[in-house]
Structures are given as structure tokens and as C-alpha cells.
C-alpha atoms as a PDB file:
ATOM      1  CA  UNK A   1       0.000   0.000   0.000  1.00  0.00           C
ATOM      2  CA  UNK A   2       1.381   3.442  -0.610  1.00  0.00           C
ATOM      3  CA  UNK A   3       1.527   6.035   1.402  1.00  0.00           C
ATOM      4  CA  UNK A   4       0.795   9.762   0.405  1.00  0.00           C
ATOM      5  CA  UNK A   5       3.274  11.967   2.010  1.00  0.00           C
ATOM      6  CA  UNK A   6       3.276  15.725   2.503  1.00  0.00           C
ATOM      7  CA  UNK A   7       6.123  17.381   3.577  1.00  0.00           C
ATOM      8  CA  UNK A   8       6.082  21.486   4.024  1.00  0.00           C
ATOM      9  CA  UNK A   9       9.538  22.350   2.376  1.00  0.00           C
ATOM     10  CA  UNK A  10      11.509  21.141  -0.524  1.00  0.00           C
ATOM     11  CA  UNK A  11      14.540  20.825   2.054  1.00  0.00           C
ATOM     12  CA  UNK A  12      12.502  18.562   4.405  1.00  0.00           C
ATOM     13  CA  UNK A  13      11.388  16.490   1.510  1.00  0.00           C
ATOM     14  CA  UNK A  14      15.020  16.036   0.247  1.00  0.00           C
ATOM     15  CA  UNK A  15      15.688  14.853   3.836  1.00  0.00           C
ATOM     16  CA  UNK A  16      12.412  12.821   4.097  1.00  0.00           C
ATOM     17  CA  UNK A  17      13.423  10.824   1.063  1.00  0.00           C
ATOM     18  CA  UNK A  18      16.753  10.393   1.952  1.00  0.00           C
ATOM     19  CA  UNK A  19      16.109   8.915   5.633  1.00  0.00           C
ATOM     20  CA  UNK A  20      12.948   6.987   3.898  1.00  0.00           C
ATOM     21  CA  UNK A  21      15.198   5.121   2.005  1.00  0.00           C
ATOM     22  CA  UNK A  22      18.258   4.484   4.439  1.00  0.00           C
ATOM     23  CA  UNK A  23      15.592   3.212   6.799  1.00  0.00           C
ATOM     24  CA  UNK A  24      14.362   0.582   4.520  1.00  0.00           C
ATOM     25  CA  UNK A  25      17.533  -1.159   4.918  1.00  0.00           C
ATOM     26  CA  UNK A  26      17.647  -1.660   8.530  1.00  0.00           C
ATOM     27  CA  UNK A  27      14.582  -0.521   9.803  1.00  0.00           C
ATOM     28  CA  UNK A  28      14.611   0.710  13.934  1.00  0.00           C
ATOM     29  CA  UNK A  29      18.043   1.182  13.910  1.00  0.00           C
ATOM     30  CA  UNK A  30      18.503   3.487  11.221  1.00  0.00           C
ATOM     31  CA  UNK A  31      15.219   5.289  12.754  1.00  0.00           C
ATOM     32  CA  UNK A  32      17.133   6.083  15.418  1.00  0.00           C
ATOM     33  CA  UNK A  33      20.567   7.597  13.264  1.00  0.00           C
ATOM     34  CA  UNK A  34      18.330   8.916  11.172  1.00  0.00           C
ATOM     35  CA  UNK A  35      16.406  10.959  14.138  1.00  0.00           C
ATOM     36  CA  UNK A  36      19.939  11.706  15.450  1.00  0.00           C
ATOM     37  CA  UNK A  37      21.021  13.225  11.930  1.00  0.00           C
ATOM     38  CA  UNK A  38      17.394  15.391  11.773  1.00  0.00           C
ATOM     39  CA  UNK A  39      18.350  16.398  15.288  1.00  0.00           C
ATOM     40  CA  UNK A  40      22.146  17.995  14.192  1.00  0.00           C
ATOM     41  CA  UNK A  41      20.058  19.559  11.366  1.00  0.00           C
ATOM     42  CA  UNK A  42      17.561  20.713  14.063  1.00  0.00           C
ATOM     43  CA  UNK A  43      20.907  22.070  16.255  1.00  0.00           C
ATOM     44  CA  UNK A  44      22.523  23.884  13.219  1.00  0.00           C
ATOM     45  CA  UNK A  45      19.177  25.257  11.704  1.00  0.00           C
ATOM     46  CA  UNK A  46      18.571  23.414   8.755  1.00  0.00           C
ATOM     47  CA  UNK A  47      15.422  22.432   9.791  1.00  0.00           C
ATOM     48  CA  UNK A  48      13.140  23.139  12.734  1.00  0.00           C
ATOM     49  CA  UNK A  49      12.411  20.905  15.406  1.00  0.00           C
ATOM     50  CA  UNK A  50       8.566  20.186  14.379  1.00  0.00           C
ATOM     51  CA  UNK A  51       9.545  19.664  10.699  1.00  0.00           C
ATOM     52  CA  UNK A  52      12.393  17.296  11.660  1.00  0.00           C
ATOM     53  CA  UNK A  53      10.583  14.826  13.965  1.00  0.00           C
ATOM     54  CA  UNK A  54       7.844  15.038  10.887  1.00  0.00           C
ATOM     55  CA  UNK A  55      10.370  14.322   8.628  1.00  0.00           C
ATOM     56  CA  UNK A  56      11.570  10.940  10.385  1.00  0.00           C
ATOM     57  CA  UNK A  57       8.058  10.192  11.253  1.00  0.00           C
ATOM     58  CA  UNK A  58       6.983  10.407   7.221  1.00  0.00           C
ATOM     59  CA  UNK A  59      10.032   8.746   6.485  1.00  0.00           C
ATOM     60  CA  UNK A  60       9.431   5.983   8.705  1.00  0.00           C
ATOM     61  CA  UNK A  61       5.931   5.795   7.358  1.00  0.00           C
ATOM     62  CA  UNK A  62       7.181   5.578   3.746  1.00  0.00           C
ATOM     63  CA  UNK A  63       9.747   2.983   4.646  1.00  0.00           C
ATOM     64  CA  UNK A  64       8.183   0.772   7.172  1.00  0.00           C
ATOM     65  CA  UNK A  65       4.372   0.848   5.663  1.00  0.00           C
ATOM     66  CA  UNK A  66       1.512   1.708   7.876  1.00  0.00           C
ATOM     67  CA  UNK A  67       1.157  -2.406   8.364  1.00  0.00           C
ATOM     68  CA  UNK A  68       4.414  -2.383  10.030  1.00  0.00           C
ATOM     69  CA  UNK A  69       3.653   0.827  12.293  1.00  0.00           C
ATOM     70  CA  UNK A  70       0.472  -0.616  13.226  1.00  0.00           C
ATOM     71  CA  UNK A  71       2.124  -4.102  14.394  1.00  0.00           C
ATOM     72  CA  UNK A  72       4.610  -2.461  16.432  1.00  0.00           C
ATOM     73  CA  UNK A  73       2.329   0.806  17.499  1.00  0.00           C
ATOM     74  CA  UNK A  74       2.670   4.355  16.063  1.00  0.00           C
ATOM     75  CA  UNK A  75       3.655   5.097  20.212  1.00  0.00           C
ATOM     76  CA  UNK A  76       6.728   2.512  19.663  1.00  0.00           C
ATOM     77  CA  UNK A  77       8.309   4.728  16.329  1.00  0.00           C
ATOM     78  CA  UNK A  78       8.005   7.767  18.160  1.00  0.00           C
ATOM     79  CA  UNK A  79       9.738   6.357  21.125  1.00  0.00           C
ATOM     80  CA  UNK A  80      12.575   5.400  18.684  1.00  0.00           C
ATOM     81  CA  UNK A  81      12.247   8.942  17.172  1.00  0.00           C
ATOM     82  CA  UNK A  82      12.469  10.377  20.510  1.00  0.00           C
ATOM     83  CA  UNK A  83      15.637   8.328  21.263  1.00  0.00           C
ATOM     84  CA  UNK A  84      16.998  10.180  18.628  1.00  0.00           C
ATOM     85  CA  UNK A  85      16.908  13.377  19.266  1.00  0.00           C
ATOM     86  CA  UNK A  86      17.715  12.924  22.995  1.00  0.00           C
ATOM     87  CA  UNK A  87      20.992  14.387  22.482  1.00  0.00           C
ATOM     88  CA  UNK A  88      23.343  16.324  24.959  1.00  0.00           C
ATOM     89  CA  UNK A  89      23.696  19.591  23.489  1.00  0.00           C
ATOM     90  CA  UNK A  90      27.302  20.341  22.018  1.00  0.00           C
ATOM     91  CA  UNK A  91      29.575  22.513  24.510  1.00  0.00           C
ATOM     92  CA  UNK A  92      30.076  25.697  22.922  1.00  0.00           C
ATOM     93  CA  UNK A  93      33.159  26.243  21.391  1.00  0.00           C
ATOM     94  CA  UNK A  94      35.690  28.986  22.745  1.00  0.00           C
ATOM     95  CA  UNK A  95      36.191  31.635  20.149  1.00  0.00           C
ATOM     96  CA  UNK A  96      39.798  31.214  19.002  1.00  0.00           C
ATOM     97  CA  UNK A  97      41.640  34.959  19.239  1.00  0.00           C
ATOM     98  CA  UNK A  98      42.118  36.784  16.261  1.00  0.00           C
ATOM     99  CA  UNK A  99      45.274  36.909  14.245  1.00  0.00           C
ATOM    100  CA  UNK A 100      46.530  39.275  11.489  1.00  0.00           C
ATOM    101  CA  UNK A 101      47.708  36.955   8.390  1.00  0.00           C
ATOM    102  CA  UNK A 102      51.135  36.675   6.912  1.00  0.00           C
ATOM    103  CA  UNK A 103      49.317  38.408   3.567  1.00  0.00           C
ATOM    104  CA  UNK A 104      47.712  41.113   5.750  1.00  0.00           C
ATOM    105  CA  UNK A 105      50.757  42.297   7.147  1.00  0.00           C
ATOM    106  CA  UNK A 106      52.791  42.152   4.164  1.00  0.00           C
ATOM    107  CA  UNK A 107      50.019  43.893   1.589  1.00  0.00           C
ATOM    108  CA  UNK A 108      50.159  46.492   4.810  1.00  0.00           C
ATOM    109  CA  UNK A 109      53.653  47.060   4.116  1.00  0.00           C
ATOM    110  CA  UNK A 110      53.188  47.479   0.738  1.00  0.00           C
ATOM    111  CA  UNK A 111      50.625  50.359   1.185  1.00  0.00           C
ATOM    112  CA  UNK A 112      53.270  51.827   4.030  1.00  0.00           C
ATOM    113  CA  UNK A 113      55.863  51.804   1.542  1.00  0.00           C
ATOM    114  CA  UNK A 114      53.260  53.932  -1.334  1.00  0.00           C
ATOM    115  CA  UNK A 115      53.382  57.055   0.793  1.00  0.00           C
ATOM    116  CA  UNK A 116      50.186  57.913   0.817  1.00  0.00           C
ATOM    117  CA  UNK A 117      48.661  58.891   3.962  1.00  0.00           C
ATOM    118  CA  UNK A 118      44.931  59.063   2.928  1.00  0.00           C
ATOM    119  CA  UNK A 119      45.648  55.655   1.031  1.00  0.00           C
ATOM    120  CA  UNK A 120      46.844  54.081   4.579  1.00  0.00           C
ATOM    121  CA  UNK A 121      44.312  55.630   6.434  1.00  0.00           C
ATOM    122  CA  UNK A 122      41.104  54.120   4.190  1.00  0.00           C
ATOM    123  CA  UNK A 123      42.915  50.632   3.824  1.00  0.00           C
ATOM    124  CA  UNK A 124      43.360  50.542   7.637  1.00  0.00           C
ATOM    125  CA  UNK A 125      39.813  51.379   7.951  1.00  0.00           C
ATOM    126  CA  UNK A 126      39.176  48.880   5.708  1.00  0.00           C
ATOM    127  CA  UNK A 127      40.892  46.061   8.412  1.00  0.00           C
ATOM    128  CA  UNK A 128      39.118  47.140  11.680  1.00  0.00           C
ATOM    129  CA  UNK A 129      40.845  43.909  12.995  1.00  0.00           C
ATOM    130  CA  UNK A 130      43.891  44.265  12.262  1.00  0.00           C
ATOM    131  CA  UNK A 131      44.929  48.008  12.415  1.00  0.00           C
ATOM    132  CA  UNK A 132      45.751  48.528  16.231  1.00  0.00           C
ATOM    133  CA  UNK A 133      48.330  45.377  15.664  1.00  0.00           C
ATOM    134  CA  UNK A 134      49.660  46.774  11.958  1.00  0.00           C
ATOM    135  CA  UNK A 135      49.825  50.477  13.158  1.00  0.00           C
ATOM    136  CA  UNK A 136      52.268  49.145  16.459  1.00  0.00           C
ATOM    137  CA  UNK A 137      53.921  47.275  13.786  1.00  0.00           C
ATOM    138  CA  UNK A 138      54.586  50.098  12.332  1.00  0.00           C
ATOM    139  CA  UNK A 139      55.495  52.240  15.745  1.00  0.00           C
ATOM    140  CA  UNK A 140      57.901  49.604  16.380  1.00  0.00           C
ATOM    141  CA  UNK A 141      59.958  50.135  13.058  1.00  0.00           C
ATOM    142  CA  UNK A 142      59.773  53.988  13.221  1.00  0.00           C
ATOM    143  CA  UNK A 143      60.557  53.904  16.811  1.00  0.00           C
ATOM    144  CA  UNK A 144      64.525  54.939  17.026  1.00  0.00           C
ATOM    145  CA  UNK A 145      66.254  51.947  18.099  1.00  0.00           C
ATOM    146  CA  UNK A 146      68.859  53.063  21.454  1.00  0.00           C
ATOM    147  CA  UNK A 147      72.590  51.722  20.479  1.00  0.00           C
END
């Protein structure tokens, strides 16, 4: 019997298909990677949380057949669903501090070496990020050096 399947967004559908057809192979345990896949999506923002769990319920549907989910119980697929996306959250990741590049600093030193003050100024302005490090850079080589 086939089932008619409705899905909200082409994304979702490409997803729906995707896990429909992995789970065919290996039925409950590939429900359950396949939840745990929706749920990075869910984490990242691919998808919502309501369009993922409808996505591996659909795809379930598809795969399994509505004979299948009523032997084992609509309640026992969404407990595998549910399994899932019962993920611990990922730690968040410490920003890592900001360097000026090799290229940065040496395209810097070409503009320093132009002359051109109003130049300099507008292609500083133009690396908020790096400036305060390029223009000590360039304090350091101007400063006289003691002997």
C-alpha cells in the first residue's frame, strides 16, 4: 500500500526521502541515526524541530508501511524517534583569538611603503581587525632603536 506523504519544504522532503530510504535497509536502527542526523540539522538550523521529527516520522511511514507501524504501534516509532533526538547539546566552542595573516601584514607594508597617507588611512579602515596590531607594527619600526 502506498503512502501519500506531505512534507512542508523542498529541504525537508530532500531529507524525508533520503532517511525513507536508508531506513528501509535496517529498519529501527537506522530510525534512530536517522532521528539523530534530523536532530544535528535541528541544532545547526537546517530544519526546525517540528519539521524534523515530521520528517523521520513520514520517512518511517514511507519505509516501514503503515502495516508495520500498526504491528509495532505508532507510540513505539516515536519512542525510537524520541531516542533520537535525545541528544546532549554540544559545549560551545571557545572563540579562538584573532590573528593578522602573513598576507595582511605584508600587503600592509606594501601600502606603508606607497606614501600615501589618505591611502593608509582608508585601507586601515578597511581592516578594523587588524589596524591597532599593523599600526604598532609600524610604531615599532619607526621607533629609534637606542645603540
Amino acid at each position: 500500500m502506498n503512502t501519500v506523504i506531505t512534507i512542508a519544504s523542498s529541504t525537508a522532503a530532500q531529507f524525508a526521502v533520503s532517511a525513507a530510504m536508508a531506513i528501509a535497509d535496517a529498519p529501527f536502527a537506522e530510525l534512530e541515526n536517522q532521528s539523530r542526523d534530523l536532530s544535528a540539522m535541528v541544532a545547526y538550523g537546517v530544519l526546525t524541530k517540528p519539521e524534523a521529527v515530521d520528517v523521520a516520522y513520514k520517512a518511517a511511514l514511507a519505509a516501514l508501511g503503515p502495516g508495520m507501524v500498526r504491528y509495532y504501534g505508532a507510540d513505539a516509532i516515536q519512542e525510537i524517534i524520541a531516542a533520537g533526538f535525545e541528544m546532549p547539546k554540544p559545549k560551545p566552542v571557545k572563540p579562538r583569538r584573532y590573528y593578522t595573516s602573513e598576507s595582511t601584514e605584508a600587503a600592509f607594508w606594501y601600502v606603508v611603503g606607497l606614501n600615501d597617507e589618505v591611502y593608509l588611512t582608508r585601507w586601515l579602515a578597511d581592516h578594523p581587525q587588524d589596524a591597532l596590531h599593523l599600526k604598532t607594527l609600524l610604531e615599532d619600526r619607526c621607533r629609534p632603536k637606542n645603540s
